[in-house]
N, C-alpha and C. Protein backbone atom coordinates (compact mmCIF):
# COMPACT_ATOMS: atom_id res chain seq x y z
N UNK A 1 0.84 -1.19 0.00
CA UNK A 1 0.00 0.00 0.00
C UNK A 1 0.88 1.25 0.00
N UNK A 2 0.43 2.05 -0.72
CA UNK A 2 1.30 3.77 -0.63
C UNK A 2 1.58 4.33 0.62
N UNK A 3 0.61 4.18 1.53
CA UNK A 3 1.24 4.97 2.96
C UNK A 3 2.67 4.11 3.23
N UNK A 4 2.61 2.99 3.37
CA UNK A 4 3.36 2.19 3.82
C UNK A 4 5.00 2.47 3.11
N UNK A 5 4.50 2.56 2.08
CA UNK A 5 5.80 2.91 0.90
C UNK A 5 6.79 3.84 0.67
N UNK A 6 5.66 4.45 1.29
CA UNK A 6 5.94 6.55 1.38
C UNK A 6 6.66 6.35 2.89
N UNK A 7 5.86 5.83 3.97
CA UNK A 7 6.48 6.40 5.38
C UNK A 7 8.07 5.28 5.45
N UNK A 8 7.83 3.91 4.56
CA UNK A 8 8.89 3.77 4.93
C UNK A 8 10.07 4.22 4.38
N UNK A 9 9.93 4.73 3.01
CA UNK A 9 10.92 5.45 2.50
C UNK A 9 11.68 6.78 2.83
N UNK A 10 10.69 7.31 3.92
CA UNK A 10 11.15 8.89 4.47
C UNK A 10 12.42 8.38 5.30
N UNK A 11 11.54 7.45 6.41
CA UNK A 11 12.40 6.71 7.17
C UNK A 11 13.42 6.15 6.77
N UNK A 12 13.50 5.70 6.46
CA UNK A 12 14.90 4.98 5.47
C UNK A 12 15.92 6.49 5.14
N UNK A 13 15.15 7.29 4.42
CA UNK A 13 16.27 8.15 4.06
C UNK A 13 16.25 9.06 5.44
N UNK A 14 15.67 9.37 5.93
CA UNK A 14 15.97 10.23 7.42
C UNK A 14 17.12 9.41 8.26
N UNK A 15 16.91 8.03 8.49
CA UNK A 15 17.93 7.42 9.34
C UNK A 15 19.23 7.92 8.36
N UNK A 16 19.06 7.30 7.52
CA UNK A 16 20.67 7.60 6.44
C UNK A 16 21.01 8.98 7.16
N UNK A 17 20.40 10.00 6.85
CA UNK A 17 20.91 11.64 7.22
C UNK A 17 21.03 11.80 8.95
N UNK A 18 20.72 10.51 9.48
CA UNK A 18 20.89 11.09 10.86
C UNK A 18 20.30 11.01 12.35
N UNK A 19 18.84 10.90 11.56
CA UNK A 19 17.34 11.21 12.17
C UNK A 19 17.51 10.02 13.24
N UNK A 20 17.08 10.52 14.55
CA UNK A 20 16.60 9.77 15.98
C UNK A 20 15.48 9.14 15.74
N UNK A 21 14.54 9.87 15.26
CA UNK A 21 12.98 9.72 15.30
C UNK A 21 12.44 10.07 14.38
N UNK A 22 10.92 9.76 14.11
CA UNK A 22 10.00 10.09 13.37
C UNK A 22 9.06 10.30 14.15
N UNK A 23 8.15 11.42 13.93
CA UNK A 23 6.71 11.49 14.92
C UNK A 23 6.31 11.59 14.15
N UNK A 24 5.23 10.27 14.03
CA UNK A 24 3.77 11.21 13.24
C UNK A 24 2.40 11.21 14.02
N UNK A 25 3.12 12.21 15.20
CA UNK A 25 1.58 12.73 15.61
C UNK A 25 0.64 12.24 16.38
N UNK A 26 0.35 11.68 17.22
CA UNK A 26 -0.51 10.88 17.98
C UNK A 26 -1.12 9.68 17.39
N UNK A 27 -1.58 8.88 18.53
CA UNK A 27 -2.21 7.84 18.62
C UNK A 27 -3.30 7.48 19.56
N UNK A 28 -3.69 6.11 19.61
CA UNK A 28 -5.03 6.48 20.28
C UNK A 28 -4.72 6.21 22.03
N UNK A 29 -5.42 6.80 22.87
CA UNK A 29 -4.59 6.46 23.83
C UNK A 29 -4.58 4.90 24.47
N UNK A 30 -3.50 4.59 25.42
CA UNK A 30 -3.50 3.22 26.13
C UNK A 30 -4.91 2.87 26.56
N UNK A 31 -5.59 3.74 27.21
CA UNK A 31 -6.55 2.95 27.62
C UNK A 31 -7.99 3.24 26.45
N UNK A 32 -7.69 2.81 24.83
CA UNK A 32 -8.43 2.95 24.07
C UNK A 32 -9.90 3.99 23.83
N UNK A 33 -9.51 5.04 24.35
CA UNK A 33 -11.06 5.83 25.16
C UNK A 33 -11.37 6.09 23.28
N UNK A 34 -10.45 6.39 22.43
CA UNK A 34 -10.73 7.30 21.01
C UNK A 34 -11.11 6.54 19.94
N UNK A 35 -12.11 5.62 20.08
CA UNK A 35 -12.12 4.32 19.03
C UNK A 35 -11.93 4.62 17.57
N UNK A 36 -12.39 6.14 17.24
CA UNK A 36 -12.32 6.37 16.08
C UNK A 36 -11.02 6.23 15.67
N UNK A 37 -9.66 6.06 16.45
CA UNK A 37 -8.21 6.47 15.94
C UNK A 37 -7.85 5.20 15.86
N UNK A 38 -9.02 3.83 15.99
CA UNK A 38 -8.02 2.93 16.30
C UNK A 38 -7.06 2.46 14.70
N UNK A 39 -7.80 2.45 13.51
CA UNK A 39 -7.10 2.53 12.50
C UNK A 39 -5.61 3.14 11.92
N UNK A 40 -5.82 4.16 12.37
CA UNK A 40 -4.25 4.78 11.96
C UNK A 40 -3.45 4.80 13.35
N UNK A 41 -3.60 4.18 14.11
CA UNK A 41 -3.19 3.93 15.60
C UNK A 41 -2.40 2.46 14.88
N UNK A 42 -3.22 1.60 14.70
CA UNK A 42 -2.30 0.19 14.45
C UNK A 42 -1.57 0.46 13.38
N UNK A 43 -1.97 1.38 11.98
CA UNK A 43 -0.86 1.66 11.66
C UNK A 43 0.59 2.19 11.55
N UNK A 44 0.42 3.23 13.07
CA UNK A 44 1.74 3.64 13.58
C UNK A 44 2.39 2.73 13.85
N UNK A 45 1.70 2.36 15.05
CA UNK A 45 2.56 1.39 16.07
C UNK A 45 2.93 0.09 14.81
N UNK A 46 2.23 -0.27 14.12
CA UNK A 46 3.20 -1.53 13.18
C UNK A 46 4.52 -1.36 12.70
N UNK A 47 5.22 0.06 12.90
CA UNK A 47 6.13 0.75 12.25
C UNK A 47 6.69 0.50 13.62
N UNK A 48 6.30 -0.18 14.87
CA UNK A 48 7.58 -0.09 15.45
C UNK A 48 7.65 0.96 16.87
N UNK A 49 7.20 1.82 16.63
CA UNK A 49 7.47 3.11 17.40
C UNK A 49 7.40 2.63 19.60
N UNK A 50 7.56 3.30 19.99
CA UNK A 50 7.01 3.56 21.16
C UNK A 50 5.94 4.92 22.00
N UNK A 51 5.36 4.29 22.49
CA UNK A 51 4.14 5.24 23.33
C UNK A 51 5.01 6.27 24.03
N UNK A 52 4.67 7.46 24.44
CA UNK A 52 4.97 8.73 25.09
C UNK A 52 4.18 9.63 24.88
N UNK A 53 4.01 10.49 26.29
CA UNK A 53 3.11 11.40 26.20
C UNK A 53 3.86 12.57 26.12
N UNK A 54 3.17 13.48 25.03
CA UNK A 54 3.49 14.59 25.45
C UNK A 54 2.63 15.71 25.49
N UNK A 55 2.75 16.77 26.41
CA UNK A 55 1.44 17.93 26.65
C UNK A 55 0.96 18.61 25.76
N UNK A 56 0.84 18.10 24.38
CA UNK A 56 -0.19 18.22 23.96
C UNK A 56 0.04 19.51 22.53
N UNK A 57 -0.65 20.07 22.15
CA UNK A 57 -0.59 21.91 20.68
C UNK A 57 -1.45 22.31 20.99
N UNK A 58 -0.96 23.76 21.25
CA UNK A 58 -1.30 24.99 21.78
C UNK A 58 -1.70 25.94 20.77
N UNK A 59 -2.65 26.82 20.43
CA UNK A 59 -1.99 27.78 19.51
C UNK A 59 -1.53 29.06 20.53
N UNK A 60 -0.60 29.29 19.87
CA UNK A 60 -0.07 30.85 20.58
C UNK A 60 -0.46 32.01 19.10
N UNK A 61 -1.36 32.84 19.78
CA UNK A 61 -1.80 33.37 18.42
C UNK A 61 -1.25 34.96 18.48
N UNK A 62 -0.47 35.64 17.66
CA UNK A 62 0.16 36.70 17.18
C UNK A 62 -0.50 37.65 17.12
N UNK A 63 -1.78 37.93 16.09
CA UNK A 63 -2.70 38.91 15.75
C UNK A 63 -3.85 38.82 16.71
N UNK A 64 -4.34 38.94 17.95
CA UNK A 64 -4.81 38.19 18.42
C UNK A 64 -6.41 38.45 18.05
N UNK A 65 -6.28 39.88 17.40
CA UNK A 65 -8.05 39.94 16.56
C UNK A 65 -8.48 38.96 16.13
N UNK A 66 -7.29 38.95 14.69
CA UNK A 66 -7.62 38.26 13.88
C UNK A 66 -7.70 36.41 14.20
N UNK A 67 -7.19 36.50 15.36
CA UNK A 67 -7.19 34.98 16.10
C UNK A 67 -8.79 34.78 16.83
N UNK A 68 -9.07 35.89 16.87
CA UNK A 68 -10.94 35.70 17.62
C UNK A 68 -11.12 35.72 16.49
N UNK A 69 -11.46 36.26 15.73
CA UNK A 69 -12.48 36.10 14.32
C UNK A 69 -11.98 34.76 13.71
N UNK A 70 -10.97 34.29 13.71
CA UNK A 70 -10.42 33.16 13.38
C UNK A 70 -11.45 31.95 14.28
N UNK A 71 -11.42 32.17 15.29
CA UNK A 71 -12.22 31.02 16.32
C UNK A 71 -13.81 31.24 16.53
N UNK A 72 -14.10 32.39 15.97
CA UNK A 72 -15.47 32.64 16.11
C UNK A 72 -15.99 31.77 14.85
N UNK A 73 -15.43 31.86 13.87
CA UNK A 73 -15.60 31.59 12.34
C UNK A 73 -15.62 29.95 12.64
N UNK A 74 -14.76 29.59 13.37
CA UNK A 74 -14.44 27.92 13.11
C UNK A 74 -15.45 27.32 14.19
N UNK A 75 -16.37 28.31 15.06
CA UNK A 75 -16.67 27.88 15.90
C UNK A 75 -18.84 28.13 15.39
N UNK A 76 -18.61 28.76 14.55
CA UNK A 76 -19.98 28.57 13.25
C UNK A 76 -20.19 27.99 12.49
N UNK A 77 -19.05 26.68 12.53
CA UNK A 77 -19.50 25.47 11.24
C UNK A 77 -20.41 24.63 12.06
């Protein structure tokens, strides 16, 4: 399958250049609460990886107007 092809090829060339790690981004948690993730959850972890938490993305927002109209807007779909 293409995901498979693609992530292992990054990997492959990232280790060559160096690379510790790869994150891609969460998974579902240990005690399964997110059933919807369980799909791309077994596909991480088949790659190997290990579990760790970390606290989480923040936005830190710059303009901060335009960061309310930004959340008002996303918060009317």
């Amino acid at each position: 399958m293409a995901p498979y092809l693609l992530h292992g090829e990054v990997m492959r060339q990232l280790k060559e250049a160096g690379c510790k790690s790869y994150d891609l981004w969460g998974v579902q948690p240990q005690d399964g609460s997110l059933k919807n993730w369980a799909g791309f959850t077994r596909f991480k972890v088949g790659w190997g990886g290990q579990y760790y938490e970390a606290p989480g993305t923040f936005d830190y927002p710059i303009k901060k107007i335009l960061y309310l109209v930004y959340r008002l807007a996303r918060n009317l779909r």
